[in-house]
Protein backbone atom coordinates (compact mmCIF):
# COMPACT_ATOMS: atom_id res chain seq x y z
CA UNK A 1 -88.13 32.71 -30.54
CA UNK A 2 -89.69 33.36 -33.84
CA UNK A 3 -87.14 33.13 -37.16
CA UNK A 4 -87.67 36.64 -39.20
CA UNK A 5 -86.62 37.58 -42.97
CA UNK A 6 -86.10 40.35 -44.16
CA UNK A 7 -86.42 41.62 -48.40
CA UNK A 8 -84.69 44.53 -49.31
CA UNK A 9 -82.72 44.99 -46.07
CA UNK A 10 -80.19 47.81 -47.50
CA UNK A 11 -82.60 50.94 -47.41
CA UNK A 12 -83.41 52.96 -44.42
CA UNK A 13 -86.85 50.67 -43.32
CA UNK A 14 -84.71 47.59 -43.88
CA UNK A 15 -81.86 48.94 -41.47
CA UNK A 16 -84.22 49.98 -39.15
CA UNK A 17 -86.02 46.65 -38.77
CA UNK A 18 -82.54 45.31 -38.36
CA UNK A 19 -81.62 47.30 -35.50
CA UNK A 20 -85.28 46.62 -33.96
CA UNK A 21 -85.28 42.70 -34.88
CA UNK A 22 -80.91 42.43 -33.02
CA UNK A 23 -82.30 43.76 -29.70
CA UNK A 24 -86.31 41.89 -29.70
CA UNK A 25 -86.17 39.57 -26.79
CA UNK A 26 -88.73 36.96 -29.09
CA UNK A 27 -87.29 37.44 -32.50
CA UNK A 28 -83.99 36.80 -34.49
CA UNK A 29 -83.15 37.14 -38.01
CA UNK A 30 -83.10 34.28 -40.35
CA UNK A 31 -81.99 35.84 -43.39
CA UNK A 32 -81.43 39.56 -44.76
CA UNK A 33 -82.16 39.00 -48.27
CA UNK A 34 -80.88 41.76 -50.94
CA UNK A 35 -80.41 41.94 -54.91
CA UNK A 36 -77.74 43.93 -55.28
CA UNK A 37 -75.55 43.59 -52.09
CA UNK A 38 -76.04 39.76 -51.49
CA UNK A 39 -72.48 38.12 -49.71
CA UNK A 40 -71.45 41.67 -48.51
CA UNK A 41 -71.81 42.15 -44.81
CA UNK A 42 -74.80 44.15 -43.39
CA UNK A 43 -72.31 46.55 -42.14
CA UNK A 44 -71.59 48.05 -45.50
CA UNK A 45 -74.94 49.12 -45.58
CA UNK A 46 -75.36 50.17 -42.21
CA UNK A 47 -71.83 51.25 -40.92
CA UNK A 48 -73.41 51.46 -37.42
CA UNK A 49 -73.97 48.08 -36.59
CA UNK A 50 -70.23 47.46 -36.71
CA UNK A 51 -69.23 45.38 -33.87
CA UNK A 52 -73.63 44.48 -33.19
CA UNK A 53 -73.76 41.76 -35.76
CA UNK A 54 -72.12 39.74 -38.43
CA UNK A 55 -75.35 39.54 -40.56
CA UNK A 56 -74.72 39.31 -44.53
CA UNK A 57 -76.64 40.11 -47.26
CA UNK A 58 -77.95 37.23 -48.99
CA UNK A 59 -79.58 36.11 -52.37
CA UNK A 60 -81.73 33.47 -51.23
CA UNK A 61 -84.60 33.25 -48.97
CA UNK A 62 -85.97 30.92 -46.13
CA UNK A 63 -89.54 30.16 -47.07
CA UNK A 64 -90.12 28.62 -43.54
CA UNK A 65 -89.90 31.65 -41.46
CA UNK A 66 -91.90 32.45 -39.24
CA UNK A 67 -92.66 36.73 -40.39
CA UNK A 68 -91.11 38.18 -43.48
CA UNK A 69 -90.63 42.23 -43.93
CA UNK A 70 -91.23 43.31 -47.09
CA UNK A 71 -89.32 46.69 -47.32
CA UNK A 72 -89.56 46.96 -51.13
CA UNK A 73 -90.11 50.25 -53.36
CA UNK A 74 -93.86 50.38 -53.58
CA UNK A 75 -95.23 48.17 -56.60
CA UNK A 76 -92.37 45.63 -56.34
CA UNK A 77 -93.72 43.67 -53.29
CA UNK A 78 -96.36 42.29 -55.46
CA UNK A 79 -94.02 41.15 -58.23
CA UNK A 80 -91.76 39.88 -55.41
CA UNK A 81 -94.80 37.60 -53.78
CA UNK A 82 -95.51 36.42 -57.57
CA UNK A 83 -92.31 35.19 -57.95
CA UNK A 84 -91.30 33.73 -54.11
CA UNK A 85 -93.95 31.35 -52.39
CA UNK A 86 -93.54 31.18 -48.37
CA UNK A 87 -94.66 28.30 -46.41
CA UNK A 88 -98.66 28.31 -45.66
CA UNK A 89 -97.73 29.22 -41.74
CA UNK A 90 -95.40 32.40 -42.80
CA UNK A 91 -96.94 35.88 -41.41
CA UNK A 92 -96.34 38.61 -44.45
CA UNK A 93 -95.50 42.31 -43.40
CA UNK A 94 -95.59 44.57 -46.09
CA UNK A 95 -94.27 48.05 -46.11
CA UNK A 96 -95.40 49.36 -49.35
CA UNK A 97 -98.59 50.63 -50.37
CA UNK A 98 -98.95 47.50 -52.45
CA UNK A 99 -102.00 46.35 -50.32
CA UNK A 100 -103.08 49.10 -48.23
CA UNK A 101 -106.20 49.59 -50.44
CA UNK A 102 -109.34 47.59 -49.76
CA UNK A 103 -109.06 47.53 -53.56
CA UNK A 104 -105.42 46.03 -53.43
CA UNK A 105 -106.10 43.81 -50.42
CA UNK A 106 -105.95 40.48 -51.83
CA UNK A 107 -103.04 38.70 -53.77
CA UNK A 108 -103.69 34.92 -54.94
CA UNK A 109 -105.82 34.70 -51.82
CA UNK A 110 -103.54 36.55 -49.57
CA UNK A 111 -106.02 38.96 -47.77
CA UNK A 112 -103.75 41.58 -46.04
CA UNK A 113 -105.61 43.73 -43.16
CA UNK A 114 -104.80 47.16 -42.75
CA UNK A 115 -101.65 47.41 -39.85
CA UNK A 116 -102.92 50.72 -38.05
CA UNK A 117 -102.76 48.90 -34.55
CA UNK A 118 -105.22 51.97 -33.36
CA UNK A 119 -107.76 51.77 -35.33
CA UNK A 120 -107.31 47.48 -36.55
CA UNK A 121 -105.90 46.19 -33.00
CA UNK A 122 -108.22 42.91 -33.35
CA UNK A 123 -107.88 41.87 -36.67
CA UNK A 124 -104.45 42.69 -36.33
CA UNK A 125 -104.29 39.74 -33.85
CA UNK A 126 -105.60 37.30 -36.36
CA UNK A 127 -104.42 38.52 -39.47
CA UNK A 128 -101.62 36.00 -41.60
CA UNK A 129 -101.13 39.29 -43.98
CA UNK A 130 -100.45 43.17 -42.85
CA UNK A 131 -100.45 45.88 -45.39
CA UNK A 132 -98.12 48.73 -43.13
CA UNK A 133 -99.52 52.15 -43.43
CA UNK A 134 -97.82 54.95 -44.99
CA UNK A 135 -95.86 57.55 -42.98
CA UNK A 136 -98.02 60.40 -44.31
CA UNK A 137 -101.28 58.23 -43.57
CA UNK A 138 -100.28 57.39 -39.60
CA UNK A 139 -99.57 60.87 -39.04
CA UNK A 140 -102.90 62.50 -39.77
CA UNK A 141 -105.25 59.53 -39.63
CA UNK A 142 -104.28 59.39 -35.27
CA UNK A 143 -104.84 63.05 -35.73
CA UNK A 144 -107.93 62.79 -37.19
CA UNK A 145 -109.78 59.10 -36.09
CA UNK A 146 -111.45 60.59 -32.85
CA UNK A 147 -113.29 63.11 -34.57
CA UNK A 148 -114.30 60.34 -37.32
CA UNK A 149 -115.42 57.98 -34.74
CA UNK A 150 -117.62 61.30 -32.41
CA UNK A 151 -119.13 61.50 -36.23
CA UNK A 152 -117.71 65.21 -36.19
CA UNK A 153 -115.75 65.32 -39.20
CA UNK A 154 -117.92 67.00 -41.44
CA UNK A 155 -116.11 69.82 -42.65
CA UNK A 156 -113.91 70.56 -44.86
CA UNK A 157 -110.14 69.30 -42.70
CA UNK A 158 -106.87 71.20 -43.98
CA UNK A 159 -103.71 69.22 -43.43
CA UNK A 160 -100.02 70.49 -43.99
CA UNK A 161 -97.08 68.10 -42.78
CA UNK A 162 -93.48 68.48 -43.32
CA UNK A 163 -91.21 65.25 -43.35
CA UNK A 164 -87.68 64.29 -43.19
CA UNK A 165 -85.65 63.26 -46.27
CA UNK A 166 -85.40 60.13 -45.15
CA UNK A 167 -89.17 59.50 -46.08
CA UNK A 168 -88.01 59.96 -49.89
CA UNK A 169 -85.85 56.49 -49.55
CA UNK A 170 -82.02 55.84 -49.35
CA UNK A 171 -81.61 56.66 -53.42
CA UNK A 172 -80.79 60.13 -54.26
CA UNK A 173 -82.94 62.28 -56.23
CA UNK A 174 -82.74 66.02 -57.31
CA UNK A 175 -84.68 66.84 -53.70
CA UNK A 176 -83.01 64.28 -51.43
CA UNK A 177 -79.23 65.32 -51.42
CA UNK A 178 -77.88 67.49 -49.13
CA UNK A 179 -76.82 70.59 -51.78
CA UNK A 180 -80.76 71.22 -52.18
CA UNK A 181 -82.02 70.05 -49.44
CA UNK A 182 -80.10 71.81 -46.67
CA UNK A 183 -81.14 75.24 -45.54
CA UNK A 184 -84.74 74.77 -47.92
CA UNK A 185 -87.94 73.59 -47.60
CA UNK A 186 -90.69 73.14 -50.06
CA UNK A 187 -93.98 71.39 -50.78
CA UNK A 188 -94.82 68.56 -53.15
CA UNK A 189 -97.93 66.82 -55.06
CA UNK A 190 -100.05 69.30 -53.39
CA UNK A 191 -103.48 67.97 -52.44
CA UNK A 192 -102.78 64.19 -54.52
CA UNK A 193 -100.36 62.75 -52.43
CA UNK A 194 -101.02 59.07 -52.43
CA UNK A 195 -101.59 58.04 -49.13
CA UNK A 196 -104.92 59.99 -49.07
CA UNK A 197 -106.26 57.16 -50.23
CA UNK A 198 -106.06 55.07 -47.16
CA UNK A 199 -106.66 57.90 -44.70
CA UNK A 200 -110.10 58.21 -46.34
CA UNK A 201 -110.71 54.86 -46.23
CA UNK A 202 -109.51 54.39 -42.90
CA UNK A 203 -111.82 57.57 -41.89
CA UNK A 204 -114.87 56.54 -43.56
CA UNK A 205 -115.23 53.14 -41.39
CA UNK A 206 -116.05 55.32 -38.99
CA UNK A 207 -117.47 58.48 -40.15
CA UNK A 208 -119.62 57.61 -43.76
CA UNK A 209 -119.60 61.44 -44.89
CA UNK A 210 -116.59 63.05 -43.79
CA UNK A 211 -115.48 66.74 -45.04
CA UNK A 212 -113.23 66.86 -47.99
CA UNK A 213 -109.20 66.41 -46.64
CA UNK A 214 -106.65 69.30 -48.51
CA UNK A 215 -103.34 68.16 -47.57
CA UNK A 216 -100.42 69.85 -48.48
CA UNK A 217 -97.19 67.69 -47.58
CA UNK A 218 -93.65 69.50 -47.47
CA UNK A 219 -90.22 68.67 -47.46
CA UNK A 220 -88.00 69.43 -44.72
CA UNK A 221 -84.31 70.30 -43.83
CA UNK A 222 -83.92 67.49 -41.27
CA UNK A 223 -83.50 63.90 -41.31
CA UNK A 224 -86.45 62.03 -39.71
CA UNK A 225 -89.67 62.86 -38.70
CA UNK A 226 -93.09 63.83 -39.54
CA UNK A 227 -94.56 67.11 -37.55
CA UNK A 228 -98.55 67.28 -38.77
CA UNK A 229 -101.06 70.48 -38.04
CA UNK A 230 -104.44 69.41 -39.26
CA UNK A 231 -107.19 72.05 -38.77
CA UNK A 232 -111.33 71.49 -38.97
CA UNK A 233 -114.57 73.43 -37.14
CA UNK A 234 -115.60 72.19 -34.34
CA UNK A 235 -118.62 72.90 -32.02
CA UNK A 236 -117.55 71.67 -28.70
CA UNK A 237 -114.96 73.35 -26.40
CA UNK A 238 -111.44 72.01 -26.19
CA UNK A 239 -112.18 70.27 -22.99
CA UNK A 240 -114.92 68.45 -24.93
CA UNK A 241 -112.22 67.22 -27.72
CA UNK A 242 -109.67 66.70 -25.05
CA UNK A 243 -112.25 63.81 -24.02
CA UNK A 244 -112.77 62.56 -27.09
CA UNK A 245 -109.25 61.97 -28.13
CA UNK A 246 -108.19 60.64 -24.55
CA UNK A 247 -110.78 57.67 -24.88
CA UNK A 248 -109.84 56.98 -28.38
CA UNK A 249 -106.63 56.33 -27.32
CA UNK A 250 -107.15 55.28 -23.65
CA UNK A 251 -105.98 51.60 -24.76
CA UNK A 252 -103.15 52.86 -27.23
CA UNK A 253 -100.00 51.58 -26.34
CA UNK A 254 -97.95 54.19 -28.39
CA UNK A 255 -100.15 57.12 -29.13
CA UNK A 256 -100.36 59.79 -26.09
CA UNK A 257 -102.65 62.86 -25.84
CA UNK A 258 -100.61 65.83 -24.13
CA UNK A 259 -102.32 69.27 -23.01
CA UNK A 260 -98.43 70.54 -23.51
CA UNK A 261 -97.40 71.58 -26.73
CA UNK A 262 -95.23 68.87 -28.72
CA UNK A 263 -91.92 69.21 -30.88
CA UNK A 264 -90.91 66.58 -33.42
CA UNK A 265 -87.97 65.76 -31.14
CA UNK A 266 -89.74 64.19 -28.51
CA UNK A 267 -90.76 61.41 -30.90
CA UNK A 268 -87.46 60.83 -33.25
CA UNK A 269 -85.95 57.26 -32.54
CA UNK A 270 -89.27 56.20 -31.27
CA UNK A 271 -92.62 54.08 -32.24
CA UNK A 272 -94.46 57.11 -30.15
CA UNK A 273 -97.37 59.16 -31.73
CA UNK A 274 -97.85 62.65 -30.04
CA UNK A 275 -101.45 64.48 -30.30
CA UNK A 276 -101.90 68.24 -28.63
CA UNK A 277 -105.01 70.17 -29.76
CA UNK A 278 -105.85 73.70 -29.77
CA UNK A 279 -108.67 75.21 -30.08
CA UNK A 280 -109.44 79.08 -31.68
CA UNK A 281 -112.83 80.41 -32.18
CA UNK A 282 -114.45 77.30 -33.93
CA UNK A 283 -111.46 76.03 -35.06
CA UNK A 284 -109.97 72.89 -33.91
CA UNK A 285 -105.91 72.50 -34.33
CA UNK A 286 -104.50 69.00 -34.24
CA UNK A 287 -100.96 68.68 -33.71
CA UNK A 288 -99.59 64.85 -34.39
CA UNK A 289 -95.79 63.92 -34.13
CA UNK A 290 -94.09 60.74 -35.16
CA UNK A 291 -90.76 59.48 -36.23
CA UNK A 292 -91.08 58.26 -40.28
CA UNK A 293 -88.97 55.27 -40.14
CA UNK A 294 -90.57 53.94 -36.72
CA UNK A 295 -94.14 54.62 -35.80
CA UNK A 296 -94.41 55.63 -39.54
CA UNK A 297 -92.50 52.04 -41.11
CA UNK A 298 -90.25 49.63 -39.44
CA UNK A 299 -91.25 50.25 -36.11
CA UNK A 300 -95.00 49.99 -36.36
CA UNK A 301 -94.06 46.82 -38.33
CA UNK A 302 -93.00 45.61 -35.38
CA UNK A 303 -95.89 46.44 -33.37
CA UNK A 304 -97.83 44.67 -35.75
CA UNK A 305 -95.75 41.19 -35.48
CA UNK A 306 -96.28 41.55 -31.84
CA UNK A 307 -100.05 42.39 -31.77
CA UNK A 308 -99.97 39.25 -34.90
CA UNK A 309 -97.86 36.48 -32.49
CA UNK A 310 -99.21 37.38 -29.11
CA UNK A 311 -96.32 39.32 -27.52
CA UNK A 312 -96.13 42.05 -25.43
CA UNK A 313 -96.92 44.74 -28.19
CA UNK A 314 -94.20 47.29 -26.15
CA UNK A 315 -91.62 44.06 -27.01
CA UNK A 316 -88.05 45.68 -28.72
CA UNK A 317 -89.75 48.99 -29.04
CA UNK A 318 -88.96 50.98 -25.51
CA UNK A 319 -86.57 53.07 -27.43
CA UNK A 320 -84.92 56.46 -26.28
CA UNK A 321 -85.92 59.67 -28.24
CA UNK A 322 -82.95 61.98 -28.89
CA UNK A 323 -84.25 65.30 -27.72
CA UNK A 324 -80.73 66.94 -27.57
C-alpha cells in the first residue's frame, strides 16, 4: 500500500480523487490537506461520503508520502511547491496547468512529464513529476493524435466542445450558478482558450507542421462532461481512418474507437475516452467523449500513479457510467 496526500481536497478534483483513492486496492490516504476547512470532516465538503470515511481536513502535510495530488487553482501549485518541500522519494501529481508547458516543465529541478498516458505511457513509468492535462486538451488531443502521428494533419482542424459546469471549479461565478446556467448555453474565449497550448505541443511531437486548430469551447446546461466534434480534410476513406485510429489506440487501456455513434452519457462517472468518426465528402468528423473530472482530472491522475508505481493501470478505476 502506497500512503497518498492530497492539497486542496474541498473542490470537485479533490473530492473526486477522494472517492477514487477510499476504494484503490494499493492506495490509502495519508492526509487531506485544506486552507480553509482544516479540522472539519471531509463530509462537509462532500456530503456523499457520509458513512464511507471519517477523513478530516487538515492544515498540515506529510512530506513522506509516497504521491501527492495537487488539485490547486492553476498558478498556485507552484507557489505551493515553493513554500512545502516533500521527501526526495515523493511522486508529485499536478492538476493545474502549472507545468504542462515544455516551457513550465521544470521547478527547482523538478522536471514534470506530460501525464497523457496515450501519447507519454513510457515516460510516464519513470517519471518522479506529472503535469495532468487539461480537460479541454484530453478531449481533442485523443481526437486528433492519430492523424498527427499518419502525418495527415495538415489542414486547417475546427474544434467546438461543450463542457459541464463543473469544469469552471466548485466557486461560483456569474456563468456557474444554476439561475444562468440552466436552460442556456454559450461559448467562451473563442479560439484562445488556454489549453491550446499543450494540444499543439502535444501534436507537434508527432506531426512538425500541423494545420492551424480554431477551437471554439462552450458552456453547457449539464453537470459533467466534455462532448468534442473536431472536423479536418482528409484523403483516405473512413475505413482508412478507422485503421489509423484503431492502432493508435490498440494498447490504450481507456480510450475505445466505436463505428456506433457515442453520447456523453456513456462516459460520465468514468476514466473512458470515446472516439467515432465520420466521414462526408473530404471531410473527416471526430467525435471524442469523456467525463471532465475523471479521464479529464482526478481520474487520469490516477492512471498516471498507476502507470508511475507499477500497478495495474485499470487499478480503482472500473467505474460504472450512469447512462440513465
Amino acid at each position: 500500500m502506497i500512503k497518498a496526500g492530497i492539497i486542496g481536497g474541498s473542490g470537485y478534483t479533490g473530492g473526486e480523487l477522494i472517492r477514487i483513492l477510499l476504494n484503490h486496492p494499493n492506495a490509502t490516504i495519508d492526509f487531506v490537506f485544506s486552507t480553509t476547512r482544516a479540522g472539519k470532516k471531509i463530509t462537509t465538503a462532500h456530503p456523499d461520503l457520509l458513512g464511507v470515511t471519517d477523513l478530516v481536513f487538515t492544515g498540515e502535510i506529510n512530506k513522506d508520502v509516497d504521491v501527492v495530488f495537487l488539485c490547486l487553482g492553476h498558478g498556485n501549485s507552484t507557489s505551493f511547491l515553493k513554500e512545502n518541500e516533500f521527501s526526495k522519494d515523493t511522486k508529485i501529481i499536478d492538476l493545474s496547468n502549472d507545468f504542462r508547458l515544455e516551457a513550465d516543465a521544470v521547478l527547482d529541478g523538478k522536471a514534470f512529464v506530460y501525464g497523457l498516458p496515450e501519447l507519454k505511457k513510457e515516460e510516464i513509468k519513470k517519471a518522479k513529476y506529472i503535469a495532468n492535462p487539461g480537460c479541454f486538451a484530453t478531449a481533442i488531443q485523443l481526437a486528433l493524435l492519430p492523424l498527427a502521428k499518419a502525418q495527415k494533419l495538415d489542414r486547417p482542424i475546427h474544434v467546438n466542445a461543450v463542457t459541464g459546469s463543473t469544469g469552471a471549479g466548485v466557486s461560483l461565478s456569474a456563468t456557474s450558478h444554476f439561475s444562468w446556467r440552466n436552460n442556456n448555453v454559450s461559448w467562451y474565449k473563442p479560439f484562445t482558450h488556454q489549453h491550446l497550448g499543450e494540444i499543439n505541443e502535444s501534436l507537434h511531437s508527432l506531426q512538425e507542421n500541423t494545420g492551424e486548430i480554431f477551437f471554439l469551447p462552450n458552456r453547457g446546461n449539464f453537470t459533467r462532461g466534455i462532448l468534442a466534434t473536431a472536423y479536418t480534410e482528409f484523403e483516405g476513406s473512413l475505413e482508412e481512418a478507422y485503421e489509423l485510429y484503431k492502432d493508435f489506440y490498440k494498447d490504450a487501456t481507456f480510450t475505445q474507437v466505436t463505428e456506433e455513434d457515442i453520447n456523453l452519457k456513456q462516459v460520465v462517472n468514468t476514466n473512458q475516452c470515446h472516439i467515432h468518426l465520420h466521414k462526408h465528402n473530404n471531410t473527416l468528423l471526430i467525435t471524442s467523449a469523456i467525463d471532465n473530472l475523471l479521464k479529464g482530472a482526478s481520474g487520469q491522475a490516477v492512471q498516471n500513479m498507476n502507470l508511475a508505481f507499477g500497478f495495474k493501470e485499470t487499478e480503482g478505476l472500473q467505474l460504472k457510467a450512469g447512462v440513465f
